[in-house]
N, C-alpha and C. Protein backbone atom coordinates (compact mmCIF):
# COMPACT_ATOMS: atom_id res chain seq x y z
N UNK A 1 82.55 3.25 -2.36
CA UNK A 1 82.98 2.68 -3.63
C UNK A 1 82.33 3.45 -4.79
N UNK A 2 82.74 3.91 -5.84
CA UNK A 2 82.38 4.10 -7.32
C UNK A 2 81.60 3.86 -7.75
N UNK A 3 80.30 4.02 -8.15
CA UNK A 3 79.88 3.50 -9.12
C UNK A 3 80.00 3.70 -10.45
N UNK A 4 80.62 2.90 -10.94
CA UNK A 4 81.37 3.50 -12.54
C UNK A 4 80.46 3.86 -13.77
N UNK A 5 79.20 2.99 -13.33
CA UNK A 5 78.35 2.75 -14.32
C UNK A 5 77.09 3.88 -14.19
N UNK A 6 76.78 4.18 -13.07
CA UNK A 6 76.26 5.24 -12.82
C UNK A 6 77.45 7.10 -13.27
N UNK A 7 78.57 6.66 -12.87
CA UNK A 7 79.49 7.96 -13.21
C UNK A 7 79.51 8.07 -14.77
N UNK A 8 80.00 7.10 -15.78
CA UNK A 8 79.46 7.00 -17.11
C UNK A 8 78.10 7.78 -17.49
N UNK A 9 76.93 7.38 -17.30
CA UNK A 9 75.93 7.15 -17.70
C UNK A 9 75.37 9.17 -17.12
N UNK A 10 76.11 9.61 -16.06
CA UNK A 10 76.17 11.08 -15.86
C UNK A 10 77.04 11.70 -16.57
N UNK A 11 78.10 11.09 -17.21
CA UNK A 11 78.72 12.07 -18.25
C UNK A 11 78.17 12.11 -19.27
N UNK A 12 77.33 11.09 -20.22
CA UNK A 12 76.85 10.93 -20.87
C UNK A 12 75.67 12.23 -21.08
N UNK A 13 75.24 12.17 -20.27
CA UNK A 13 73.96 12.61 -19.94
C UNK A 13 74.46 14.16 -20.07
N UNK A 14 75.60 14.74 -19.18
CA UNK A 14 76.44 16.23 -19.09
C UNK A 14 76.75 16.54 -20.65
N UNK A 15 77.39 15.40 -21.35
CA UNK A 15 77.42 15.59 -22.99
C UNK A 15 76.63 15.42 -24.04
N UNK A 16 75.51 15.24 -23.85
CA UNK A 16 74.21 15.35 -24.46
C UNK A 16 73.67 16.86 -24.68
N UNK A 17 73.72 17.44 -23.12
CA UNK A 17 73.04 18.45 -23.40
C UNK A 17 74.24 19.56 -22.98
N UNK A 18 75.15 19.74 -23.23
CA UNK A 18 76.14 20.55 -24.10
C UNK A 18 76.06 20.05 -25.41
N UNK A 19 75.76 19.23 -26.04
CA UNK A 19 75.48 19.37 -27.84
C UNK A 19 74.34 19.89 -27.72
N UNK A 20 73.38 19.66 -27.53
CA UNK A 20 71.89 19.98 -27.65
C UNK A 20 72.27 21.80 -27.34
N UNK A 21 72.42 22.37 -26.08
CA UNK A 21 72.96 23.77 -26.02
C UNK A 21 73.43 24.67 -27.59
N UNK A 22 74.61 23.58 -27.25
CA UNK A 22 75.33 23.91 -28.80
C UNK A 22 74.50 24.19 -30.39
N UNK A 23 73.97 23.10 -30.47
CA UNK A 23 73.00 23.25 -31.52
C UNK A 23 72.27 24.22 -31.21
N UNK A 24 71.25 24.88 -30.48
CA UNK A 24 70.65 25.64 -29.73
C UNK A 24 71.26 26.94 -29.97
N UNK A 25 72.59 26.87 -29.69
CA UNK A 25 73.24 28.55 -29.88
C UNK A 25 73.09 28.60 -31.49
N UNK A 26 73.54 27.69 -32.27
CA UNK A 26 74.19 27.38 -33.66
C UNK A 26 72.93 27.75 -34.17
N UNK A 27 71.66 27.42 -33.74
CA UNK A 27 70.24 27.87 -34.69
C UNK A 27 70.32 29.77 -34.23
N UNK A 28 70.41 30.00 -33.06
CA UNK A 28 70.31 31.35 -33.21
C UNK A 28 71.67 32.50 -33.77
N UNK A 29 72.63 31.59 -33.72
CA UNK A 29 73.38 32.54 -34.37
C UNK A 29 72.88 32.51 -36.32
N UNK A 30 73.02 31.52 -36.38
CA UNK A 30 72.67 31.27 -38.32
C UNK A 30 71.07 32.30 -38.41
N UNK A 31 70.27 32.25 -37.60
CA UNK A 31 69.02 33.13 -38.01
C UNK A 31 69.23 34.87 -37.43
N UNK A 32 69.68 34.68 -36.45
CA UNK A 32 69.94 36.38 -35.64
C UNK A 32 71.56 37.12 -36.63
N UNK A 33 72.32 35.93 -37.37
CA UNK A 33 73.93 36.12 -38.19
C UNK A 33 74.24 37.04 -37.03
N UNK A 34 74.40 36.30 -36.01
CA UNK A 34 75.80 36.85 -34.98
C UNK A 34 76.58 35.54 -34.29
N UNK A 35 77.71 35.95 -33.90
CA UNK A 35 78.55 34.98 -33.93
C UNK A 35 78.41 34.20 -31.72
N UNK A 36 79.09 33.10 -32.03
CA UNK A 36 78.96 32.25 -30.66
C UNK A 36 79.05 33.49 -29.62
N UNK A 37 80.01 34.44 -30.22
CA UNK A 37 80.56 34.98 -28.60
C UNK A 37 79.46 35.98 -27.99
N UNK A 38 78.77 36.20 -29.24
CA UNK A 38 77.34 37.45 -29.01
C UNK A 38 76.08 36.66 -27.91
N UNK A 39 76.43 35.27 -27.67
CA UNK A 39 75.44 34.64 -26.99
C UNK A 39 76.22 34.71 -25.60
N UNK A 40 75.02 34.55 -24.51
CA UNK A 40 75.54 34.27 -23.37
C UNK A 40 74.84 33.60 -22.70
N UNK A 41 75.80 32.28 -21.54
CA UNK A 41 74.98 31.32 -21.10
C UNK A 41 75.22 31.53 -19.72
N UNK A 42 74.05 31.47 -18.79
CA UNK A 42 74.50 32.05 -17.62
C UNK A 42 73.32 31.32 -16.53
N UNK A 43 73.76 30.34 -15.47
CA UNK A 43 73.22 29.76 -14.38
C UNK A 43 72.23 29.04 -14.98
N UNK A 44 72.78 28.15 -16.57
CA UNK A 44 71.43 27.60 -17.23
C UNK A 44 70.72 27.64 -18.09
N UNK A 45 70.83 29.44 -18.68
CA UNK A 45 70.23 30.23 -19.50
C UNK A 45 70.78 30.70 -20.28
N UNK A 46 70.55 30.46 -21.55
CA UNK A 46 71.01 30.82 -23.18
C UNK A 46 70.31 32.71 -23.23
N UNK A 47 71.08 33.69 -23.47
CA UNK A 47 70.03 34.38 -24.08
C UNK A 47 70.98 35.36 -25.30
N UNK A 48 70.41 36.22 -26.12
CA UNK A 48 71.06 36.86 -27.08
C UNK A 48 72.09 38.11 -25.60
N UNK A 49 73.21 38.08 -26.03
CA UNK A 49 73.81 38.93 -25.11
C UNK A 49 73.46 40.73 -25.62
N UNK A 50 74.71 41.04 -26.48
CA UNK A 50 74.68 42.13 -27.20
C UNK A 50 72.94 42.72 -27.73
N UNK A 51 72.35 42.03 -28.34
CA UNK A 51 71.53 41.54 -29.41
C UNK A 51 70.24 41.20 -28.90
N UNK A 52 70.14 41.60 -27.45
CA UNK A 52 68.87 41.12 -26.48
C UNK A 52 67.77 41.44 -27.11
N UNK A 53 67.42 43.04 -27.22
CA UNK A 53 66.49 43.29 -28.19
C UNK A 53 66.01 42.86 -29.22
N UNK A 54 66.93 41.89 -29.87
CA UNK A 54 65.94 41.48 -30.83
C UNK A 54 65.42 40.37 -30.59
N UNK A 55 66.07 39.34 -29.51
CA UNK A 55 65.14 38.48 -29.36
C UNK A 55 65.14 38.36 -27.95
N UNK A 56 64.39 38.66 -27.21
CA UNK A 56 64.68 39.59 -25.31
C UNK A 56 64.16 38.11 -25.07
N UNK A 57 64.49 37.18 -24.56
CA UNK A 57 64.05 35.74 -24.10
C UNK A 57 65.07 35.60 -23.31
N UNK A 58 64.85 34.57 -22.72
CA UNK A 58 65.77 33.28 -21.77
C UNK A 58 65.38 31.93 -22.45
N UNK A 59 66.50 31.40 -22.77
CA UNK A 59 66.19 30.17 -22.79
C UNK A 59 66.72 28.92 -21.95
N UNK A 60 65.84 28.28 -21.95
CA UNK A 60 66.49 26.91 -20.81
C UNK A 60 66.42 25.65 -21.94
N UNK A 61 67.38 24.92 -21.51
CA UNK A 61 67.49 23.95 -23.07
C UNK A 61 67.08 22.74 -22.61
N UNK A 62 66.82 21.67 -22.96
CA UNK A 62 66.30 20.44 -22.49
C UNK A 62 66.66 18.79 -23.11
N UNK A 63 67.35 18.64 -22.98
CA UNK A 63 66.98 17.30 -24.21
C UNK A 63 66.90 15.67 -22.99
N UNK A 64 65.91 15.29 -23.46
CA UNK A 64 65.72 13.73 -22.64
C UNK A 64 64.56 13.54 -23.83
N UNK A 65 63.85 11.46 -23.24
CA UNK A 65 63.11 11.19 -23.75
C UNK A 65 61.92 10.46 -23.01
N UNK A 66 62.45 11.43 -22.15
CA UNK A 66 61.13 11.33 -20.72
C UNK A 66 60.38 12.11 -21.07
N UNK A 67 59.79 12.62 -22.43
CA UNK A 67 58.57 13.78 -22.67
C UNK A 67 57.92 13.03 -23.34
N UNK A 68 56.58 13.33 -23.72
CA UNK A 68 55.97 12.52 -24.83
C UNK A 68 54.11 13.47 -24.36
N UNK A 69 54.18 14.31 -26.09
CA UNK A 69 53.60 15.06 -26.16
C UNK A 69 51.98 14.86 -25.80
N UNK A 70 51.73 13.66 -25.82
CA UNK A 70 50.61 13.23 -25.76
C UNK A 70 49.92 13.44 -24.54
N UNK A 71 51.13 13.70 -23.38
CA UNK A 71 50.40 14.12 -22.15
C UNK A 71 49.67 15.12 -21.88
N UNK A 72 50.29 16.14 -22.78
CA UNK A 72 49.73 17.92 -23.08
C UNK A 72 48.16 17.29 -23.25
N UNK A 73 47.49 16.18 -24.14
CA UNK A 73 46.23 16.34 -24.22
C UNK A 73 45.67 15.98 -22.99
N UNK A 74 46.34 14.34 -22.75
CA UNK A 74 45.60 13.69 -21.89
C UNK A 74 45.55 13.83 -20.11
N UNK A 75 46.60 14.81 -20.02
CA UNK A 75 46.36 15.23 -18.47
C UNK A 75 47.85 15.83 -18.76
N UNK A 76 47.20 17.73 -19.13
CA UNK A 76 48.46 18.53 -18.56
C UNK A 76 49.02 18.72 -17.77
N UNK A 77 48.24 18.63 -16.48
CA UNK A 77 49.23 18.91 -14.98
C UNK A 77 50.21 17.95 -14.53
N UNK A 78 50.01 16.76 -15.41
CA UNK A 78 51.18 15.54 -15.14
C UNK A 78 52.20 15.72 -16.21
N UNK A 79 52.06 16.30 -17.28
CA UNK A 79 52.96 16.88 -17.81
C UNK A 79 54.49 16.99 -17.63
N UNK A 80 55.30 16.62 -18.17
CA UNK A 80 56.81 17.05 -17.41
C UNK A 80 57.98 17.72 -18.33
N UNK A 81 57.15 18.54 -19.13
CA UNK A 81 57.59 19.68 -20.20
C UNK A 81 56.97 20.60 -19.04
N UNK A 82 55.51 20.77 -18.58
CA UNK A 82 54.79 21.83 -17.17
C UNK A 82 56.16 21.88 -15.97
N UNK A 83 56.45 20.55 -15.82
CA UNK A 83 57.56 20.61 -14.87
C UNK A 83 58.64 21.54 -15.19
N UNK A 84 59.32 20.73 -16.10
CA UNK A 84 60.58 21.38 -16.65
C UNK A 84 60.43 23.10 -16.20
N UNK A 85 58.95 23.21 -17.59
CA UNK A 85 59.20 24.66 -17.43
C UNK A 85 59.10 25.40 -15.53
N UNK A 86 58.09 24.67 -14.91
CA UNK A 86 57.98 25.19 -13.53
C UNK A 86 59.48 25.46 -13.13
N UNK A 87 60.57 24.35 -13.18
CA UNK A 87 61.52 24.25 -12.55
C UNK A 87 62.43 25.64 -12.79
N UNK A 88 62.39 25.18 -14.24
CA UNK A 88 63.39 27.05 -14.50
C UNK A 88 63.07 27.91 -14.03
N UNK A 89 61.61 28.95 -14.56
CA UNK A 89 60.74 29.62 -14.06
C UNK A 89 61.41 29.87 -12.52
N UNK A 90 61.49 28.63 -11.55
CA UNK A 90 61.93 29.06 -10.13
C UNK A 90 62.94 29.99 -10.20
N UNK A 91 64.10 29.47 -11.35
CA UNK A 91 65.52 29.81 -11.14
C UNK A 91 65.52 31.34 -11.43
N UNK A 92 64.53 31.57 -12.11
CA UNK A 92 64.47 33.20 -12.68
C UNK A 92 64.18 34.21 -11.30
N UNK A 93 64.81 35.22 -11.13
CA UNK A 93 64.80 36.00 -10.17
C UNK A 93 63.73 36.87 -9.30
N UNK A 94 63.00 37.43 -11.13
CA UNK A 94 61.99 37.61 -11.40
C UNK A 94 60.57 37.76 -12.04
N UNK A 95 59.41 37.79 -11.80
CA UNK A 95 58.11 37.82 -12.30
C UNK A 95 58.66 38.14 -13.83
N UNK A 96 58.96 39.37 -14.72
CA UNK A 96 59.54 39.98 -15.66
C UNK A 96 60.25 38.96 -16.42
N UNK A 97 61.29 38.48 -15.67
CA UNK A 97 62.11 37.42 -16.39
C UNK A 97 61.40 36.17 -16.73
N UNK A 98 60.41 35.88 -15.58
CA UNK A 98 59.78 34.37 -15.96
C UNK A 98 58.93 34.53 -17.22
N UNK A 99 58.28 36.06 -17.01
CA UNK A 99 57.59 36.13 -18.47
C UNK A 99 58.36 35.97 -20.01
N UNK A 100 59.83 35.79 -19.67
CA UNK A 100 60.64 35.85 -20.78
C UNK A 100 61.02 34.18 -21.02
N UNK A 101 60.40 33.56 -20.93
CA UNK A 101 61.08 32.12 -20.68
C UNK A 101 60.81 31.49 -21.07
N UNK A 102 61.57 30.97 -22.46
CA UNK A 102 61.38 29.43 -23.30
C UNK A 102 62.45 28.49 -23.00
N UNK A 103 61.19 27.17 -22.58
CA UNK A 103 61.96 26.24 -22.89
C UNK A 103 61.85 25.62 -24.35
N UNK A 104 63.13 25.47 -24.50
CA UNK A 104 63.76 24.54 -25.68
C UNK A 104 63.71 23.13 -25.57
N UNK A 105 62.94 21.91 -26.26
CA UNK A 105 63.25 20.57 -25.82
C UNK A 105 63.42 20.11 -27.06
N UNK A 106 64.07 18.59 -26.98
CA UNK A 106 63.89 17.70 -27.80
C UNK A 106 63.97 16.15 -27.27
N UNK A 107 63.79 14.97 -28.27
CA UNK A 107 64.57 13.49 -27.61
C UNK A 107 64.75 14.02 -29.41
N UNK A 108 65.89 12.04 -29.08
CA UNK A 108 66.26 11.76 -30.39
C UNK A 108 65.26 11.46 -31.37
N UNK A 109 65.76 11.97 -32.57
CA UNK A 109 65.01 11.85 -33.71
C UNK A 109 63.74 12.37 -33.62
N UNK A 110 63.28 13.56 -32.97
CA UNK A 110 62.47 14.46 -33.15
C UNK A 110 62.38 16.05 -33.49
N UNK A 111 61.74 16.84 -33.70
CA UNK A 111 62.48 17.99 -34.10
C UNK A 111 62.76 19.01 -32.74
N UNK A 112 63.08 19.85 -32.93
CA UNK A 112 63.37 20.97 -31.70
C UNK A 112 62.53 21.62 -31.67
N UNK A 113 61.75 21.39 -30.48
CA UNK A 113 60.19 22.21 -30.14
C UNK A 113 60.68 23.29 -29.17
N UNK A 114 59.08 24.06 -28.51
CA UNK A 114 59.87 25.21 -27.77
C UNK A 114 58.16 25.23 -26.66
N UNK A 115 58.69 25.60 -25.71
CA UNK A 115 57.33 25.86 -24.57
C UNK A 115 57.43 27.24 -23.48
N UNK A 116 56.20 27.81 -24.33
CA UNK A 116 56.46 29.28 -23.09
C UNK A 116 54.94 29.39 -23.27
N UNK A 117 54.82 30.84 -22.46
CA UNK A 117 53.39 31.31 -21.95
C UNK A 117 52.77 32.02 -23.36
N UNK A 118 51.46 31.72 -23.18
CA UNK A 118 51.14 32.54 -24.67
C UNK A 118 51.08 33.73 -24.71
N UNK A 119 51.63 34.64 -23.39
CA UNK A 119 51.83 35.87 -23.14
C UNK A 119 53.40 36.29 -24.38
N UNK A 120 54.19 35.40 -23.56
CA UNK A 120 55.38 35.32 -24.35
C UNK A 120 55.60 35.50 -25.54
N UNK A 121 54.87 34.12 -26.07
CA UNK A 121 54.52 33.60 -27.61
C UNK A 121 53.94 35.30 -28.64
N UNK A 122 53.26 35.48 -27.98
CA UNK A 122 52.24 36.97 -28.14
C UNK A 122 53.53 37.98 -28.34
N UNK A 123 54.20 38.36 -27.15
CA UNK A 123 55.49 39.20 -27.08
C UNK A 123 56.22 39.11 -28.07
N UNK A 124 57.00 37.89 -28.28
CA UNK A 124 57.93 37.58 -28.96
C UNK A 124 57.46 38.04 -30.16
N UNK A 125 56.21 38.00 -31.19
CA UNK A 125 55.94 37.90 -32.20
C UNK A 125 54.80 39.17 -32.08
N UNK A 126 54.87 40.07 -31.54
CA UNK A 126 54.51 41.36 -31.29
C UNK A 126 53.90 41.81 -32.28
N UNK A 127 54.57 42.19 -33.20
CA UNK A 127 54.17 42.61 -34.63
C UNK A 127 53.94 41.84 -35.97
N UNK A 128 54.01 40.67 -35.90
CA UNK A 128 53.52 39.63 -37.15
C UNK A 128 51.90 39.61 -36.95
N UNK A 129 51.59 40.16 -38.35
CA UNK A 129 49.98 39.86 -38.71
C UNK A 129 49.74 38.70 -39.26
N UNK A 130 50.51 37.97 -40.03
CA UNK A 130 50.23 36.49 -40.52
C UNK A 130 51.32 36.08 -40.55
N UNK A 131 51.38 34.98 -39.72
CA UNK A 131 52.30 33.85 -39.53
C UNK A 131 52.89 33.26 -41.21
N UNK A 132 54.36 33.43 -40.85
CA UNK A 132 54.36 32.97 -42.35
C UNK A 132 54.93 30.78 -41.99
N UNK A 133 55.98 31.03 -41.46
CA UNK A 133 56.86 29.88 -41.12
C UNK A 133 56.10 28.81 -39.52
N UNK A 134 55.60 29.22 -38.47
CA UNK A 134 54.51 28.46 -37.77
C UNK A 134 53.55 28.04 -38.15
N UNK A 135 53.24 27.24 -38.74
CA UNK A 135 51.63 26.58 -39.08
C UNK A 135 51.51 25.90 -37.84
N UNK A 136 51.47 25.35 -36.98
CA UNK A 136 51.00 24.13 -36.10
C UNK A 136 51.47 24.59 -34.71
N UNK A 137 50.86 25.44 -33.78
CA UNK A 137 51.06 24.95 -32.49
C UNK A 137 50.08 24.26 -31.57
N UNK A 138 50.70 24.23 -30.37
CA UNK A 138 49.41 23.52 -29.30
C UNK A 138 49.58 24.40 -28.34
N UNK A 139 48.19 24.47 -27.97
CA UNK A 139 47.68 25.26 -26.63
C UNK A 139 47.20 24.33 -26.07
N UNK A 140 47.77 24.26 -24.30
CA UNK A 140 47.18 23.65 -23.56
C UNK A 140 47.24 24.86 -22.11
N UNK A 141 46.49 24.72 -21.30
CA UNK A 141 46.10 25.58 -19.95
C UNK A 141 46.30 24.60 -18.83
N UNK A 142 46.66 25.53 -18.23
CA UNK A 142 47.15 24.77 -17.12
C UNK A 142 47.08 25.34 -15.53
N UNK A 143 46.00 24.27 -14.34
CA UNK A 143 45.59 24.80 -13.74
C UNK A 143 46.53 25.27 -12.50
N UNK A 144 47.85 24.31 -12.54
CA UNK A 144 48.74 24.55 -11.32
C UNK A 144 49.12 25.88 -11.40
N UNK A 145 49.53 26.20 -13.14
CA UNK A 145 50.30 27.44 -13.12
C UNK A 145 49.40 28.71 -13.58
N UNK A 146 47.77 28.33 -13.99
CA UNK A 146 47.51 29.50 -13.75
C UNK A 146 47.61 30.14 -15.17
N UNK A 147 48.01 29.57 -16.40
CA UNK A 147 48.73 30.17 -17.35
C UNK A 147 47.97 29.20 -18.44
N UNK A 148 48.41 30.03 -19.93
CA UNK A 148 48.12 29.18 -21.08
C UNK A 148 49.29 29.43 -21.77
N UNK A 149 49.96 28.01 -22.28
CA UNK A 149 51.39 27.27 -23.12
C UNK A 149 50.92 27.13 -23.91
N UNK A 150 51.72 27.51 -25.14
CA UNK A 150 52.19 27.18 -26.13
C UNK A 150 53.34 26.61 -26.53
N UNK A 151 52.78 25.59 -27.83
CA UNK A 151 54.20 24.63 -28.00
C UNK A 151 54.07 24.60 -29.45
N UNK A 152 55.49 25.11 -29.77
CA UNK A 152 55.71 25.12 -31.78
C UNK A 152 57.51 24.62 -31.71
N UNK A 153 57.25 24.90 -32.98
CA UNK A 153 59.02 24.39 -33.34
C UNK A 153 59.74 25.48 -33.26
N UNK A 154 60.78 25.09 -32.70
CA UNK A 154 61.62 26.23 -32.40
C UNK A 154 62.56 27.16 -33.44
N UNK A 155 62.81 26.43 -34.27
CA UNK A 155 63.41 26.78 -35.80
C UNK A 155 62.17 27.60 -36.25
N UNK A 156 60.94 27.44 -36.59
CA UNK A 156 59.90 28.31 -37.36
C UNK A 156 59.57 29.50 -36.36
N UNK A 157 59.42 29.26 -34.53
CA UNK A 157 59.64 30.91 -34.36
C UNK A 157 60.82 31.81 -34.15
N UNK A 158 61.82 31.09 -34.66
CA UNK A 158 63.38 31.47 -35.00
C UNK A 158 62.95 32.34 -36.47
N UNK A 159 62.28 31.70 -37.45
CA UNK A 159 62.41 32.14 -38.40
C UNK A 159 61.20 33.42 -38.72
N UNK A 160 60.10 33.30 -37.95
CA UNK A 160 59.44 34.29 -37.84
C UNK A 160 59.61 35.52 -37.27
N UNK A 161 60.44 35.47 -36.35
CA UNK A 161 61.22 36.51 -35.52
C UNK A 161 62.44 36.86 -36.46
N UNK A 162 62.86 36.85 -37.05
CA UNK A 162 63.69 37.26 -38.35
C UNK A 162 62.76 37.63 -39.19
N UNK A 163 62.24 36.86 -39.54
CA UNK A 163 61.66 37.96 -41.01
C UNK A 163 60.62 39.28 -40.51
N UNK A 164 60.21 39.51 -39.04
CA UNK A 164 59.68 40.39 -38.58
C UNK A 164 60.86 41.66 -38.41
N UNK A 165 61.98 41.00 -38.05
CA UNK A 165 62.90 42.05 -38.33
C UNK A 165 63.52 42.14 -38.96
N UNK A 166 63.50 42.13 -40.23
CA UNK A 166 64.01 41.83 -41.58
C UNK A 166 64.95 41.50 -41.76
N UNK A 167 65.64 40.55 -40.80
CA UNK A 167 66.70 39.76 -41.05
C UNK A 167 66.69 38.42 -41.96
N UNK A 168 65.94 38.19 -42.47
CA UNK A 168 66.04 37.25 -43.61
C UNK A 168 66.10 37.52 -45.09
């Protein structure tokens, strides 16, 4: 038999995060000014197609309101932003690629944050000597993975990564 209410409540869920995606492409096309078709989404993963070079990432997108940042202080390894990211990370092929890998999250009515390795974070922003648009991230370490995360808004290292390449 059906469960209708459970089949609902999975579409729901399938159309959530195709908007969330959506929005997601819509911030990097308006800051990178290239259009939907220059993006490509592939087994999960958002990344600049054409246009890689300028911002060489993967992204994995996220939206629920099963996160709640407070865990980052009070016990990172229970974490389930650590998860998330573990989970993708698997999907990546390789070592190289996992080093390329932000996740994107949000719930409702919060802003659009972002979580990668501070290797990454470092990469991505290669050549900025002073942060103009990031004021506020969090570092937390983490012993499962071995690694140190960083977590900022995803719009301000959108916008720092533009004005490093003088696209703004």
């Amino acid at each position: 038999m059906i469960n209708f209410a459970e089949l609902n409540n999975q579409i729901k869920k399938n159309i959530k995060k195709q908007d969330f995606s959506f929005e997601v492409k819509r911030l990097l096309c308006k800051y990178f000014n290239i259009s939907l078709k220059d993006i490509e989404e592939e087994k999960g993963f958002i990344k600049l197609n054409k246009h890689f070079e300028r911002f060489p990432v993967y992204l994995a997108v996220k939206k629920s309101e099963k996160f709640n940042l407070q865990t980052v202080f009070n016990n990172p390894e229970k974490n389930v932003l650590l998860r998330w990211w573990i989970g993708f990370a698997d999907k990546l092929e390789n070592e190289r690629k996992r080093l390329k890998l932000i996740l994107v999250f949000t719930k409702d009515y919060f802003p659009i944050l972002c979580l990668m390795l501070m290797k990454t974070f470092k990469e991505v922003l290669l050549s900025v000597k002073t942060r103009k648009y990031i004021k506020t991230i969090i570092t937390f370490e983490s012993e499962i993975a071995g690694e140190i995360f960083v977590v900022c808004r995803f719009e301000d290292l959108l916008k720092e990564k533009v004005l490093e390449l003088n696209l703004l």
